[in-house]
C-alpha atoms as a PDB file:
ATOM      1  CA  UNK A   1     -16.402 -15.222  24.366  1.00  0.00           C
ATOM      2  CA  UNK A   2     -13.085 -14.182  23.530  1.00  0.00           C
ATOM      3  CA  UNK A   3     -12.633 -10.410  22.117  1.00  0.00           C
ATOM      4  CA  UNK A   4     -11.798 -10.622  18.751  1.00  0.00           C
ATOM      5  CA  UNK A   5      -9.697  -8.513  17.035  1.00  0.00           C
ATOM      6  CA  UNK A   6     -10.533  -7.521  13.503  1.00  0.00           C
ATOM      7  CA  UNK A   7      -7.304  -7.480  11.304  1.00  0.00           C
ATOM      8  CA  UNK A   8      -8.631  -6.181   8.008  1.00  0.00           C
ATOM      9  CA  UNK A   9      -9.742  -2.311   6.872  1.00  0.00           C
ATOM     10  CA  UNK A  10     -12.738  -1.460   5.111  1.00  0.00           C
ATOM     11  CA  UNK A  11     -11.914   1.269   2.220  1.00  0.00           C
ATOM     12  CA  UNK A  12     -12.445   4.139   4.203  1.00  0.00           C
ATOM     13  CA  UNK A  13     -10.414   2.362   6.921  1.00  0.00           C
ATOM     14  CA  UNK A  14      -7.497   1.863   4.799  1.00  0.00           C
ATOM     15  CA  UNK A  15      -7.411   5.247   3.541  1.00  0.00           C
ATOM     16  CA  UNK A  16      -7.395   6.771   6.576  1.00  0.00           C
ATOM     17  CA  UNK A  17      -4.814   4.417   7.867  1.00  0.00           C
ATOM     18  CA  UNK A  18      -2.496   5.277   4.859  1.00  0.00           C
ATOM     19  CA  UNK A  19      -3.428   9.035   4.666  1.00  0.00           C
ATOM     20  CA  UNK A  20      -5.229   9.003   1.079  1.00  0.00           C
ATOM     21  CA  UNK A  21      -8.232   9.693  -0.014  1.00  0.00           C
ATOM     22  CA  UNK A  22     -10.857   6.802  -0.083  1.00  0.00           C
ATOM     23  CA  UNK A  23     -11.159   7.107  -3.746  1.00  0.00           C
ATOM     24  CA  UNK A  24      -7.394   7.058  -4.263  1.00  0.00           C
ATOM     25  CA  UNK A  25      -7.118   3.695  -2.301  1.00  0.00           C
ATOM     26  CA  UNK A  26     -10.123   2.287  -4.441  1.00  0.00           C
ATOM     27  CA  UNK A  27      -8.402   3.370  -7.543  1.00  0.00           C
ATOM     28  CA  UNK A  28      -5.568   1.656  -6.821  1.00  0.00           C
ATOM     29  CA  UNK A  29      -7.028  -1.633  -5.432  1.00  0.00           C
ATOM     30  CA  UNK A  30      -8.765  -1.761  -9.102  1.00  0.00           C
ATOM     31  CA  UNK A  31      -5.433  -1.801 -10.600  1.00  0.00           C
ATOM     32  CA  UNK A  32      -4.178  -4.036  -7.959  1.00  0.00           C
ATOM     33  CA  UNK A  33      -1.258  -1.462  -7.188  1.00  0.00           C
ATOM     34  CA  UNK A  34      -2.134  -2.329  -3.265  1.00  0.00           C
ATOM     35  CA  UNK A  35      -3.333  -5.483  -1.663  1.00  0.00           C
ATOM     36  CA  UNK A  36      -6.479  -6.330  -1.396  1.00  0.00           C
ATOM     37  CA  UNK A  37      -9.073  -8.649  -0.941  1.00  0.00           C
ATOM     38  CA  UNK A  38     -12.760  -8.729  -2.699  1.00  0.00           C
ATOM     39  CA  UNK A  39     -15.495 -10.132  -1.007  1.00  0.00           C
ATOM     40  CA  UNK A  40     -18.484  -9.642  -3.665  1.00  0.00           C
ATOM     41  CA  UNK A  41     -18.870  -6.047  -4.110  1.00  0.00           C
ATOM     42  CA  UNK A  42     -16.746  -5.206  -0.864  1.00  0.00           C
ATOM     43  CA  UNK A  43     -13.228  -4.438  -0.497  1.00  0.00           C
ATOM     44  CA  UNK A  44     -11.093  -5.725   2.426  1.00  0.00           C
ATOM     45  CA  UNK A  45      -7.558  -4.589   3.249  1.00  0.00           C
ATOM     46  CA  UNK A  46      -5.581  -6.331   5.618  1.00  0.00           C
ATOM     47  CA  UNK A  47      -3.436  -4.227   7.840  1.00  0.00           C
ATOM     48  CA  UNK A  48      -0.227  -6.922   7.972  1.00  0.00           C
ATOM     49  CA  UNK A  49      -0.303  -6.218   3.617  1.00  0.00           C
ATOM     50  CA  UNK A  50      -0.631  -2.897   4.384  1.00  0.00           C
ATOM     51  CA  UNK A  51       2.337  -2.891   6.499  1.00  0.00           C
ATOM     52  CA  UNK A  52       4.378  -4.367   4.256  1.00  0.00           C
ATOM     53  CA  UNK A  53       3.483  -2.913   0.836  1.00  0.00           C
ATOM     54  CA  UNK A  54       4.167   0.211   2.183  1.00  0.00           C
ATOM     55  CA  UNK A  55       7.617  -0.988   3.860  1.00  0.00           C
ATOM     56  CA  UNK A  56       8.382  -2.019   0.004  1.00  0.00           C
ATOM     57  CA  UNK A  57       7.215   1.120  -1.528  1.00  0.00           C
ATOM     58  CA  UNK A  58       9.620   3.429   0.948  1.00  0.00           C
ATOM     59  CA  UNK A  59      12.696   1.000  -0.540  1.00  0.00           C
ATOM     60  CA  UNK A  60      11.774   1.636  -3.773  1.00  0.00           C
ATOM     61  CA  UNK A  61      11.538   5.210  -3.193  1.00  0.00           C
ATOM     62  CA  UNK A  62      14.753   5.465  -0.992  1.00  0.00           C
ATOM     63  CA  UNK A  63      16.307   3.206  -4.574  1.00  0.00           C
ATOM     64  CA  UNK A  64      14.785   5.735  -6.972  1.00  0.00           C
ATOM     65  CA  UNK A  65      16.185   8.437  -4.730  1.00  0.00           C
ATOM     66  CA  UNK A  66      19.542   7.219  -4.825  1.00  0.00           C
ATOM     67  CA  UNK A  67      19.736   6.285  -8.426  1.00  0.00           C
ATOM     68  CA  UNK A  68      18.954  10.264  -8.981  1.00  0.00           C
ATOM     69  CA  UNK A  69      21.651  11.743  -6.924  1.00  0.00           C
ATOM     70  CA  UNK A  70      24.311  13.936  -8.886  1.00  0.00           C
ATOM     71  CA  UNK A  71      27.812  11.515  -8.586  1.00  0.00           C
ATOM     72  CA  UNK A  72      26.647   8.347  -8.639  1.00  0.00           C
ATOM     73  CA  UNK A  73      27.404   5.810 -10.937  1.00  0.00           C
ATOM     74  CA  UNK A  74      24.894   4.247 -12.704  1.00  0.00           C
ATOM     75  CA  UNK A  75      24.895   1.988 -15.699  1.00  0.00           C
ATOM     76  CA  UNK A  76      23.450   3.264 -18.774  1.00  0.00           C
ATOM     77  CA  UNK A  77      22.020   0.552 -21.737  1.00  0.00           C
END
């Protein structure tokens, strides 16, 4: 038999992975603000959404950033 690899987190899994608290990622999963998969009662994570969403969330920080700096332009509506 093969060794499989698993490719999702459980909760606690995630959490650590990220650097949150377990109830933080839970909280967030609830208000789908981060990927995630239910399975019944259970809460999977897969580390490839993980990955990404947090790729996307360090743009949109770097953006935010930017768009705060003293000198730049911005358009105002």
């Amino acid at each position: 038999m093969a060794n499989i690899k698993p490719t999702t987190f459980t909760a606690q899994e995630a959490a650590d992975y990220i650097g949150i608290s377990y109830w933080l990622v839970l909280e967030m999963a609830k208000k789908h603000e981060i990927p995630v998969i239910s399975c019944g009662s259970r809460k999977l994570f897969r580390k490839e959404a993980i990955d990404k969403w947090m790729d996307e969330k360090e743009k949109q920080s770097m953006l935010e950033d930017h768009e705060n700096m003293p000198g730049v332009l911005r358009k105002i509506y």
